[in-house]
C-alpha atoms as a PDB file:
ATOM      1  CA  UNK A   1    -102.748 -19.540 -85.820  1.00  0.00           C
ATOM      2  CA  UNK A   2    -101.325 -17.975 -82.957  1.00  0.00           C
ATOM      3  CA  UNK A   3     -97.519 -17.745 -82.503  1.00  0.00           C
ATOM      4  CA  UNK A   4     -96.449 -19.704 -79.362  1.00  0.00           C
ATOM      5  CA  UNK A   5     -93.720 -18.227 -77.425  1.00  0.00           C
ATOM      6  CA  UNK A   6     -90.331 -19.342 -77.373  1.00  0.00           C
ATOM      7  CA  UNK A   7     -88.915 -21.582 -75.132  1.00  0.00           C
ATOM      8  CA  UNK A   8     -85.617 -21.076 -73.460  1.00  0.00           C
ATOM      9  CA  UNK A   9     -83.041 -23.628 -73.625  1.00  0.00           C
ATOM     10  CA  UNK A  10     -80.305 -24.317 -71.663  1.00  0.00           C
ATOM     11  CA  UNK A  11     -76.940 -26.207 -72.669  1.00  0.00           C
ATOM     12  CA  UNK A  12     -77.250 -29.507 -71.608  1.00  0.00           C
ATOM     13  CA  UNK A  13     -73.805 -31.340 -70.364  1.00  0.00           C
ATOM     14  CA  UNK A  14     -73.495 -35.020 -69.112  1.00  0.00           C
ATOM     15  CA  UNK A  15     -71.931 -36.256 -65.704  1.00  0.00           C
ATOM     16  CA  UNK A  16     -68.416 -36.663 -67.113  1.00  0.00           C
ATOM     17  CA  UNK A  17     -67.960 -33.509 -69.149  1.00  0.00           C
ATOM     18  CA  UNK A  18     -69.431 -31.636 -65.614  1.00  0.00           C
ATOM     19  CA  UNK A  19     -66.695 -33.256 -63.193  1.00  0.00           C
ATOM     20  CA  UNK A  20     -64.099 -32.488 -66.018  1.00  0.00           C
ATOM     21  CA  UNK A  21     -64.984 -28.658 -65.907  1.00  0.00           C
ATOM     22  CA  UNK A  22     -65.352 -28.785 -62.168  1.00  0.00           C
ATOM     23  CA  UNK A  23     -61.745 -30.052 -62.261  1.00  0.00           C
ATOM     24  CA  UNK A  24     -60.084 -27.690 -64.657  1.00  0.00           C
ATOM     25  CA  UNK A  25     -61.731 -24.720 -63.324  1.00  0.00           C
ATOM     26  CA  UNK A  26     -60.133 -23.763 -59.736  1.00  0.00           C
ATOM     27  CA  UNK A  27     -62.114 -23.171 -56.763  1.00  0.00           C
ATOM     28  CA  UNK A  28     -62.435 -19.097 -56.674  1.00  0.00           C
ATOM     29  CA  UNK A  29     -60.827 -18.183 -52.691  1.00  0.00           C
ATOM     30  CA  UNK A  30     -62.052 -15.508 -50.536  1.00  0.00           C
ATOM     31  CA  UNK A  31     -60.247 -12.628 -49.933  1.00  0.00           C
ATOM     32  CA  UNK A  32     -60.846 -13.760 -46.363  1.00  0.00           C
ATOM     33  CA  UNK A  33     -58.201 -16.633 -46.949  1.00  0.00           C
ATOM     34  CA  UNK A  34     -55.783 -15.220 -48.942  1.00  0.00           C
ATOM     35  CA  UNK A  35     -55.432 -12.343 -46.394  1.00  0.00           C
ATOM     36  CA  UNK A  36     -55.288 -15.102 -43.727  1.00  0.00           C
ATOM     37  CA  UNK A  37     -52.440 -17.166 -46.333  1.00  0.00           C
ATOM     38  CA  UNK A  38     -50.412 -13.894 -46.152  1.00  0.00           C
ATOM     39  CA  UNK A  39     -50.645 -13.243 -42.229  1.00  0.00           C
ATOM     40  CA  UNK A  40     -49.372 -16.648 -41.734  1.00  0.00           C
ATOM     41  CA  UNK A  41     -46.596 -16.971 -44.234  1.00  0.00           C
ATOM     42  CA  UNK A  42     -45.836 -13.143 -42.563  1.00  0.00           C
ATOM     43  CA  UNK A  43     -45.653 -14.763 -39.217  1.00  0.00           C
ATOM     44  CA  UNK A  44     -43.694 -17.996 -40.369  1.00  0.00           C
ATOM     45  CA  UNK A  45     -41.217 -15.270 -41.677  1.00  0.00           C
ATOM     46  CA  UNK A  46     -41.053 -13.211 -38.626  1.00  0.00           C
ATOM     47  CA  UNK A  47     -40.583 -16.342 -36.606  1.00  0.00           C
ATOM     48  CA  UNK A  48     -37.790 -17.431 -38.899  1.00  0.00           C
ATOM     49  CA  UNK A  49     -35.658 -14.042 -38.689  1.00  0.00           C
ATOM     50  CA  UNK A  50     -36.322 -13.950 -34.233  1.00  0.00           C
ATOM     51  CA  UNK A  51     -34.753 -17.363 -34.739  1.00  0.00           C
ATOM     52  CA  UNK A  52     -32.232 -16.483 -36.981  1.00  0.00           C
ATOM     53  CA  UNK A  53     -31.270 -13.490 -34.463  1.00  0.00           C
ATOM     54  CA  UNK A  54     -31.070 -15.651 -31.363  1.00  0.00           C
ATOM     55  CA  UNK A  55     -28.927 -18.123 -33.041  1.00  0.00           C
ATOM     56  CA  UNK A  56     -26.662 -14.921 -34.095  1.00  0.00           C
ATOM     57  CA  UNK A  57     -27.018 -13.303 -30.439  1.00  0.00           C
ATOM     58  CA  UNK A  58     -26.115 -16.568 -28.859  1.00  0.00           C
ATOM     59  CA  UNK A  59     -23.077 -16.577 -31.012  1.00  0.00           C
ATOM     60  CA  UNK A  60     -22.170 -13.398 -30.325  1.00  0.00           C
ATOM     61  CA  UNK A  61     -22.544 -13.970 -26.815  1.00  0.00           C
ATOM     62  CA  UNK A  62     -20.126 -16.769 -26.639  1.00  0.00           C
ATOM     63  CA  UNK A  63     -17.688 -14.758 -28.599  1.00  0.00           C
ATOM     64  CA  UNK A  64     -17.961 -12.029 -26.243  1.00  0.00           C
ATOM     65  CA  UNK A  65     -17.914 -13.952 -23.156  1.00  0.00           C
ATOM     66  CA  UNK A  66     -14.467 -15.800 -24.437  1.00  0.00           C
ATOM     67  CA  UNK A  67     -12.629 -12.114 -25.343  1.00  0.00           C
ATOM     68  CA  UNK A  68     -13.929 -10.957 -21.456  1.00  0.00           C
ATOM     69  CA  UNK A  69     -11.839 -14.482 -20.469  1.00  0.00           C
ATOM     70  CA  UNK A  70      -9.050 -13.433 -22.698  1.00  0.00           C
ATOM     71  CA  UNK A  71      -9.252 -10.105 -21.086  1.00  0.00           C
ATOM     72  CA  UNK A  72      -9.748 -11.050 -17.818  1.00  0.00           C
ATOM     73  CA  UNK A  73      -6.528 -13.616 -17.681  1.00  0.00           C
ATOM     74  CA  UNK A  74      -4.881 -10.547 -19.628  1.00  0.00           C
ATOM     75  CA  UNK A  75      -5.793  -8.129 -16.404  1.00  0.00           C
ATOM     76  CA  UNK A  76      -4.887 -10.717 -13.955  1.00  0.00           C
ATOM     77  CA  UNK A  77      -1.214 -11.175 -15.283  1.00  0.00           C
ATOM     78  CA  UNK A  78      -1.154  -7.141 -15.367  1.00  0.00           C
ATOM     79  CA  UNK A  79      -2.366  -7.151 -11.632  1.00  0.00           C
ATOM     80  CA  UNK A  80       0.161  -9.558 -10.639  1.00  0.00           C
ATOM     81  CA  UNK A  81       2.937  -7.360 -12.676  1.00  0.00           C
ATOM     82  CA  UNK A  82       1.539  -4.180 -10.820  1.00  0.00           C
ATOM     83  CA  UNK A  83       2.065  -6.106  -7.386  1.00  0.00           C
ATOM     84  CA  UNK A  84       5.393  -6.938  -8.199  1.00  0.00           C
ATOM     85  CA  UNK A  85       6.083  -3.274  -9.031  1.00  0.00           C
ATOM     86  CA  UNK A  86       3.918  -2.342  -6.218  1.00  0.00           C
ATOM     87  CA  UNK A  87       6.194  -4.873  -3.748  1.00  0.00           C
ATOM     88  CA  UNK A  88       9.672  -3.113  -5.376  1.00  0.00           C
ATOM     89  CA  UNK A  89       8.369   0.592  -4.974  1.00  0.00           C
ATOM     90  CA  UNK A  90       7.845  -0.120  -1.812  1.00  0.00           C
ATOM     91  CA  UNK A  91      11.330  -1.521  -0.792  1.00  0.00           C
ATOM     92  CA  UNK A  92      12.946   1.194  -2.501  1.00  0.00           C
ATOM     93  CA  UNK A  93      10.621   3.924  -0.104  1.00  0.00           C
ATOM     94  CA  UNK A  94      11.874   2.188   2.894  1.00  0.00           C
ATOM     95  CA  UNK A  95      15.377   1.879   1.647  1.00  0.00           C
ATOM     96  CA  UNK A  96      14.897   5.646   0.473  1.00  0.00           C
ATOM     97  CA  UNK A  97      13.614   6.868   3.966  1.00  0.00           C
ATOM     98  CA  UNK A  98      16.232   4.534   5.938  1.00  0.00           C
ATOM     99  CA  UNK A  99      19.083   6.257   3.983  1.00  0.00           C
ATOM    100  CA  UNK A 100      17.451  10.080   4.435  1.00  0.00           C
ATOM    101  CA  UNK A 101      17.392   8.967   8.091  1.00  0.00           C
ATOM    102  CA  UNK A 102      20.763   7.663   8.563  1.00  0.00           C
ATOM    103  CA  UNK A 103      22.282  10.800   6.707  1.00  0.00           C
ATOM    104  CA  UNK A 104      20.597  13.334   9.569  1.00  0.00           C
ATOM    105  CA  UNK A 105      21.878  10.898  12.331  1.00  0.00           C
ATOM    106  CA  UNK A 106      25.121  11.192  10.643  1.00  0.00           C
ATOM    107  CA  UNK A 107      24.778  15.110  11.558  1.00  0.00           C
ATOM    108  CA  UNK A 108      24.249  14.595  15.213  1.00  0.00           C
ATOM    109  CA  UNK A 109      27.597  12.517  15.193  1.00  0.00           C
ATOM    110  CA  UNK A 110      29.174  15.209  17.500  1.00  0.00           C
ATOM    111  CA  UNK A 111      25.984  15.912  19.024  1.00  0.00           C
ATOM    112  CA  UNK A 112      25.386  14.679  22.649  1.00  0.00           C
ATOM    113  CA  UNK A 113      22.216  14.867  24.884  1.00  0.00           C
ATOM    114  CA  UNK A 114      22.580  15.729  28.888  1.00  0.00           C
ATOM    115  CA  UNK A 115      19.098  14.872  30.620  1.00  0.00           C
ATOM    116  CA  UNK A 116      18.097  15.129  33.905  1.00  0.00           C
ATOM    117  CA  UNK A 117      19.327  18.978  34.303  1.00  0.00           C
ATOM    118  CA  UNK A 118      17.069  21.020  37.015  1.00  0.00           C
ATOM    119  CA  UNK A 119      15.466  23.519  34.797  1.00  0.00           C
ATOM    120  CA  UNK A 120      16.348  26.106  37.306  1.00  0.00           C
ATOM    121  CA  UNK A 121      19.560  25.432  36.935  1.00  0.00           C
ATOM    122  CA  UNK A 122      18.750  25.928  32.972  1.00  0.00           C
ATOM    123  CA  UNK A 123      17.304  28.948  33.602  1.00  0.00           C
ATOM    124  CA  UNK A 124      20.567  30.202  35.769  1.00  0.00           C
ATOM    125  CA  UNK A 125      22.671  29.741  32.518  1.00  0.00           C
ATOM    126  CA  UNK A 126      21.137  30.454  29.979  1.00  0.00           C
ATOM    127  CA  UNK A 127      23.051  32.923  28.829  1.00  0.00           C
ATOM    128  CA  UNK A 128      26.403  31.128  29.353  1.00  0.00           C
ATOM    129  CA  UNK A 129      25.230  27.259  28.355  1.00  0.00           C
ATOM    130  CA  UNK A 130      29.202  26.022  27.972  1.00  0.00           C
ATOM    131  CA  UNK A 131      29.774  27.693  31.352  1.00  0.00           C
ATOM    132  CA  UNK A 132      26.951  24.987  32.336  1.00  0.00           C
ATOM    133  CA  UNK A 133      28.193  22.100  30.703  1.00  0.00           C
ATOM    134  CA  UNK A 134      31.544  22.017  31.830  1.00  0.00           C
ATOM    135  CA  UNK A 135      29.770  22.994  35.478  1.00  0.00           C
ATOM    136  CA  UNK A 136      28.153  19.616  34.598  1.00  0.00           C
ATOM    137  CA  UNK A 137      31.216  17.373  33.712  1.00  0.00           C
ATOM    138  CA  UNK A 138      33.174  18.718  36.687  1.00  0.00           C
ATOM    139  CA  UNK A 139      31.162  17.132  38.658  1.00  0.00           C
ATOM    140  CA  UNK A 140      31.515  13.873  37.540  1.00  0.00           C
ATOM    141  CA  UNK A 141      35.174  14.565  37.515  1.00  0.00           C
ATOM    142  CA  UNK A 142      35.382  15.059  33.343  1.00  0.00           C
ATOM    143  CA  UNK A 143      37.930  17.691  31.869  1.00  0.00           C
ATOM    144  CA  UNK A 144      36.353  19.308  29.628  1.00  0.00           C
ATOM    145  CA  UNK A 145      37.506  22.943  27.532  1.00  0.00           C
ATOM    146  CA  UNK A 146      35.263  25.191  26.136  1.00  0.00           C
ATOM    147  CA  UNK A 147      37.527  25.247  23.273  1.00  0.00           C
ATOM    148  CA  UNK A 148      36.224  21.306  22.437  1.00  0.00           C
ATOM    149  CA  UNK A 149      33.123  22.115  22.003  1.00  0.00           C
ATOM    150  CA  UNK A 150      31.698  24.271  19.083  1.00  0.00           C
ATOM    151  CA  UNK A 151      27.809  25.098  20.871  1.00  0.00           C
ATOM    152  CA  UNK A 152      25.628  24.292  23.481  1.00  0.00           C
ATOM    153  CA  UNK A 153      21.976  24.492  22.716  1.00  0.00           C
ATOM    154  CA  UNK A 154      18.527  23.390  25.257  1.00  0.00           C
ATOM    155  CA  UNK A 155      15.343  21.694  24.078  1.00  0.00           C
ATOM    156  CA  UNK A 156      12.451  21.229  25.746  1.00  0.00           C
ATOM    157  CA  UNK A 157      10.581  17.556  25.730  1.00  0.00           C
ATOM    158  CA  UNK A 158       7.560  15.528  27.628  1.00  0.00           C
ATOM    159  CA  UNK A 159       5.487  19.033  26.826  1.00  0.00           C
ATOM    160  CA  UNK A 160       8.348  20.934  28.114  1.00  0.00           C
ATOM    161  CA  UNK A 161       8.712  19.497  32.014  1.00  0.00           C
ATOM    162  CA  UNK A 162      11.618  18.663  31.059  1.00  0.00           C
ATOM    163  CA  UNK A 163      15.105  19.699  29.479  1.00  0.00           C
ATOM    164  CA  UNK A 164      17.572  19.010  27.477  1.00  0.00           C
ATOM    165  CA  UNK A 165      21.326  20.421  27.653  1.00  0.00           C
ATOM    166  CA  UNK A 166      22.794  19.476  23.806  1.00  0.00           C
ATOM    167  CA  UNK A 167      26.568  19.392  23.662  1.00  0.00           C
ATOM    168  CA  UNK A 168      28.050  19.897  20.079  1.00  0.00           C
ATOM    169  CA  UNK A 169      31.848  18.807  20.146  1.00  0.00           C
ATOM    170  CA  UNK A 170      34.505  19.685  17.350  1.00  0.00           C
ATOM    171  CA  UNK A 171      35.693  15.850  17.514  1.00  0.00           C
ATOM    172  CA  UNK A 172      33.578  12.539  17.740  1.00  0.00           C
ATOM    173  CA  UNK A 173      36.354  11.087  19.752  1.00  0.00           C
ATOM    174  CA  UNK A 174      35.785  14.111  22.623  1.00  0.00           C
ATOM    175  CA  UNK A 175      32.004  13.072  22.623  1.00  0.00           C
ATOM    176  CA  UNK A 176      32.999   9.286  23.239  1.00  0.00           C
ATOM    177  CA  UNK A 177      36.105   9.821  25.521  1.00  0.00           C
ATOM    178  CA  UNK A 178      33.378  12.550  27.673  1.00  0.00           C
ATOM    179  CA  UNK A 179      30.395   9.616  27.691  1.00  0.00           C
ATOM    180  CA  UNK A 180      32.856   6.775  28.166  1.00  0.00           C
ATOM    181  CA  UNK A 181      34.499   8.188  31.506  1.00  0.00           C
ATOM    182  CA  UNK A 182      30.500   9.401  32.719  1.00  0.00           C
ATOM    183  CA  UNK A 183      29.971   5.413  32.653  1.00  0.00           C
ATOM    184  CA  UNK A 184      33.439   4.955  34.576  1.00  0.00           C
ATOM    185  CA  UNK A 185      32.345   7.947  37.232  1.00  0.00           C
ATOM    186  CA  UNK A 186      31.474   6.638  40.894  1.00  0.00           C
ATOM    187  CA  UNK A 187      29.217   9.675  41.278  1.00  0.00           C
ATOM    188  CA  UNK A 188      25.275   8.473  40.640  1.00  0.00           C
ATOM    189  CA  UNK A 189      23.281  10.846  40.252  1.00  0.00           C
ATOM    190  CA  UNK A 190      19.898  11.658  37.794  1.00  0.00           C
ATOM    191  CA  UNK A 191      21.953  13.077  34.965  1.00  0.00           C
ATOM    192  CA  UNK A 192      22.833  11.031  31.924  1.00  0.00           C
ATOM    193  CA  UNK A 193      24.422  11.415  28.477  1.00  0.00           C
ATOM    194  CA  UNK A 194      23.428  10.325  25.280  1.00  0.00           C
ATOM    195  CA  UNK A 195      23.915  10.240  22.256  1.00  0.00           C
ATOM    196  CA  UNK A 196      21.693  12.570  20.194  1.00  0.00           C
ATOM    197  CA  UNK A 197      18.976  11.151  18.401  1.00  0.00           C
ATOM    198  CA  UNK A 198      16.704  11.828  15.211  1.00  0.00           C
ATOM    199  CA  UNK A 199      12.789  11.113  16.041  1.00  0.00           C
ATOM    200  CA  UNK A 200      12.796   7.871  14.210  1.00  0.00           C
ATOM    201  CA  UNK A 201      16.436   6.939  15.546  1.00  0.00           C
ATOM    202  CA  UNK A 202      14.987   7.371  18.707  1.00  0.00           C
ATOM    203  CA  UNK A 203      12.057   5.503  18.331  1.00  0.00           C
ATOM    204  CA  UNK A 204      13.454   2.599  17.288  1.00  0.00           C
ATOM    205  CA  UNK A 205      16.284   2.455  19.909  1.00  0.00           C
ATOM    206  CA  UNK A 206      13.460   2.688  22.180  1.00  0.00           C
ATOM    207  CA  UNK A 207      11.209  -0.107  20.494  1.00  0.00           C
ATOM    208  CA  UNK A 208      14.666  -2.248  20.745  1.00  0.00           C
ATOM    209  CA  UNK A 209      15.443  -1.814  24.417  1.00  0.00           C
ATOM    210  CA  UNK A 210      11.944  -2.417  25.494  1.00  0.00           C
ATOM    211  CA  UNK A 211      12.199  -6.182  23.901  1.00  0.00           C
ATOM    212  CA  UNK A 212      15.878  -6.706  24.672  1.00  0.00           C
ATOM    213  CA  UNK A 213      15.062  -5.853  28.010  1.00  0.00           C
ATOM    214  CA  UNK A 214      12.602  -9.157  28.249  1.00  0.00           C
ATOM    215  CA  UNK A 215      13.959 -11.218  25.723  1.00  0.00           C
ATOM    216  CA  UNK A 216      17.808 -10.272  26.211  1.00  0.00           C
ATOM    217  CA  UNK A 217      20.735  -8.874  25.160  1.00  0.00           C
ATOM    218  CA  UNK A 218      22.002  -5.575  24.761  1.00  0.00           C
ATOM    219  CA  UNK A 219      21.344  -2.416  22.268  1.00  0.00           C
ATOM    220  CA  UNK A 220      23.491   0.087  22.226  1.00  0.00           C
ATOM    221  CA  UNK A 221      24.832   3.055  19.357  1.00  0.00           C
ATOM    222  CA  UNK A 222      27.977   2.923  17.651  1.00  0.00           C
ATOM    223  CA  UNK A 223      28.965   5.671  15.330  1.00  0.00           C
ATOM    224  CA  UNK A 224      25.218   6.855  15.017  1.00  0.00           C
ATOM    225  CA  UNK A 225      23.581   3.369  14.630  1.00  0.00           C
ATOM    226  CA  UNK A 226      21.965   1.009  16.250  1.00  0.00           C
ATOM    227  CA  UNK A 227      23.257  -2.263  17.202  1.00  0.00           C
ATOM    228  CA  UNK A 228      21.876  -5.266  19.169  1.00  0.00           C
ATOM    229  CA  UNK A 229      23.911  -8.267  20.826  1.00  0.00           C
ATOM    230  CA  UNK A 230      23.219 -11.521  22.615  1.00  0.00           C
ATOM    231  CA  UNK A 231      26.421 -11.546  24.341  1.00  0.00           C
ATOM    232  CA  UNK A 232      27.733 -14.343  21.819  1.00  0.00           C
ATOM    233  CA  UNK A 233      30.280 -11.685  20.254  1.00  0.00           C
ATOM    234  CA  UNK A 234      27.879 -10.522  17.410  1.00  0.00           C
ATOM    235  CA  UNK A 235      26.253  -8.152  16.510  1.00  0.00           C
ATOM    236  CA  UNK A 236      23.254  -7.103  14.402  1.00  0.00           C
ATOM    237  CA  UNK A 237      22.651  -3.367  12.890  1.00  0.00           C
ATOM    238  CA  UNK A 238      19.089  -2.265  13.626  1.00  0.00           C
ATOM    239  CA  UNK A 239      17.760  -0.155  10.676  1.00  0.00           C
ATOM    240  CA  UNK A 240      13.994  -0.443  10.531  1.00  0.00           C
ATOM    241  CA  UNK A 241      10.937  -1.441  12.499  1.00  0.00           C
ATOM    242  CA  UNK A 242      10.867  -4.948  10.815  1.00  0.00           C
ATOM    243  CA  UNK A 243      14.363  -5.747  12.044  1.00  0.00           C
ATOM    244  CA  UNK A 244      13.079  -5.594  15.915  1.00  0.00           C
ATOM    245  CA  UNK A 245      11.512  -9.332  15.132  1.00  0.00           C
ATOM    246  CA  UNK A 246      15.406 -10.776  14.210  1.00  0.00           C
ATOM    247  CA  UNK A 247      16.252  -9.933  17.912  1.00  0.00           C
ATOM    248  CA  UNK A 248      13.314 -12.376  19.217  1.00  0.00           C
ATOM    249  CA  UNK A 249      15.210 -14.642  16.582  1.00  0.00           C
ATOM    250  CA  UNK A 250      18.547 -14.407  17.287  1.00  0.00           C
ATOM    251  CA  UNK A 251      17.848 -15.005  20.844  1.00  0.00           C
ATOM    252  CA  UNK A 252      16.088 -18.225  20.554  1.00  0.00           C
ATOM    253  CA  UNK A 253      18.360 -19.609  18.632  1.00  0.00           C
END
């Protein structure tokens, strides 16, 4: 009898033991997903520390912005010191270059200025300047020595068209008694004395009779400075440019 070949047989399992494998045994993933799983919990991570970082930079840009307040009220109280500094340097400068001013006017005390000389005349002289000067006072009737006075010196001004005779005395009161009886003289002529004058000195006695002269009153030197007076019986020292505006005030009182 032939042998019949074997039959292959295959376990047999029914519905509910298959569903209870199928549920016990997890679904085998792709490498497809997983990679995908990782790129987005990768990403969810990345997001997380860019928000982290923006909540840090936004704190750290708050901080920052409230120290450059701090700062900036600190600077502006520092400005506002180094203004007030500023405001007394510059007080002190003026009062500094007011004083230096004063002290060289103080020098030309003795010193007095004869304008309106004929440079020929000058010229004629010039080796014997007192002999000129007293020539000068003669003849507006004025004794005056060579013994009172120490030097006589020229200078040329207005780009030398003109000049200046400059009378150094040994007293102040020779100077005043010598001006004082030129303003008494009957004899009018282009020659006038003056007291000598620094460049600023000058400039501001200038500055002072040019407004005096429209608004009133009178400026005039005493003992090398510069006063100005309404007529009322007082009178106000000029020392700088600024006090030219208390002669517009004095007046309209």
């Amino acid at each position: 009898m032939p042998h019949s070949p074997s039959k292959k047989t295959f376990p047999i399992f029914k519905p509910s033991e298959a569903s209870a494998m199928s549920a016990n045994t997890p679904l085998k993933r792709s490498r497809t997903d997983i990679e995908s799983d990782n790129e987005d919990k990768s990403m969810m991570e990345f997001l997380e520390k860019i928000n982290q970082n923006t909540i840090e930079t936004n704190k750290n840009t708050m901080e920052t912005k409230e120290e450059v307040r701090k700062m900036g009220v600190k600077f502006d109280a520092i400005n506002e010191k180094m203004e007030a500094i500023d405001i007394k340097v510059n007080k002190v400068d003026d009062e500094v270059k007011i004083l230096r001013n004063e002290m060289e006017q103080n020098k030309l005390l003795n010193f007095m200025d004869i304008t309106g000389v004929d440079k020929l005349e000058v010229e004629k002289y010039k080796n014997n300047l007192k002999a000129l000067a007293i020539g000068i006072f003669t003849s507006f009737n004025i004794s005056v020595d060579s013994e009172s006075m120490e030097r006589v010196y020229t200078k040329l001004i207005k780009g030398g068209s003109s000049v200046v005779v400059v009378v150094v005395f040994k007293s102040f009161s020779d100077k005043l008694n010598s001006m004082k009886m030129k303003r008494e003289s009957k004899i009018k002529n282009n020659i006038f004395f003056d007291h000598s004058m620094t460049g600023e000195t000058r400039k501001l006695f200038m500055s002072a009779k040019k407004i005096a002269k429209t608004t009133g009153g009178k400026i005039f030197m005493l003992s090398g400075k510069i006063f100005f007076s309404n007529g009322s019986g007082n009178k106000m020292h000029l020392r700088i440019d600024s006090d030219l505006s208390k002669i517009k005030s004095q007046n309209s009182e």
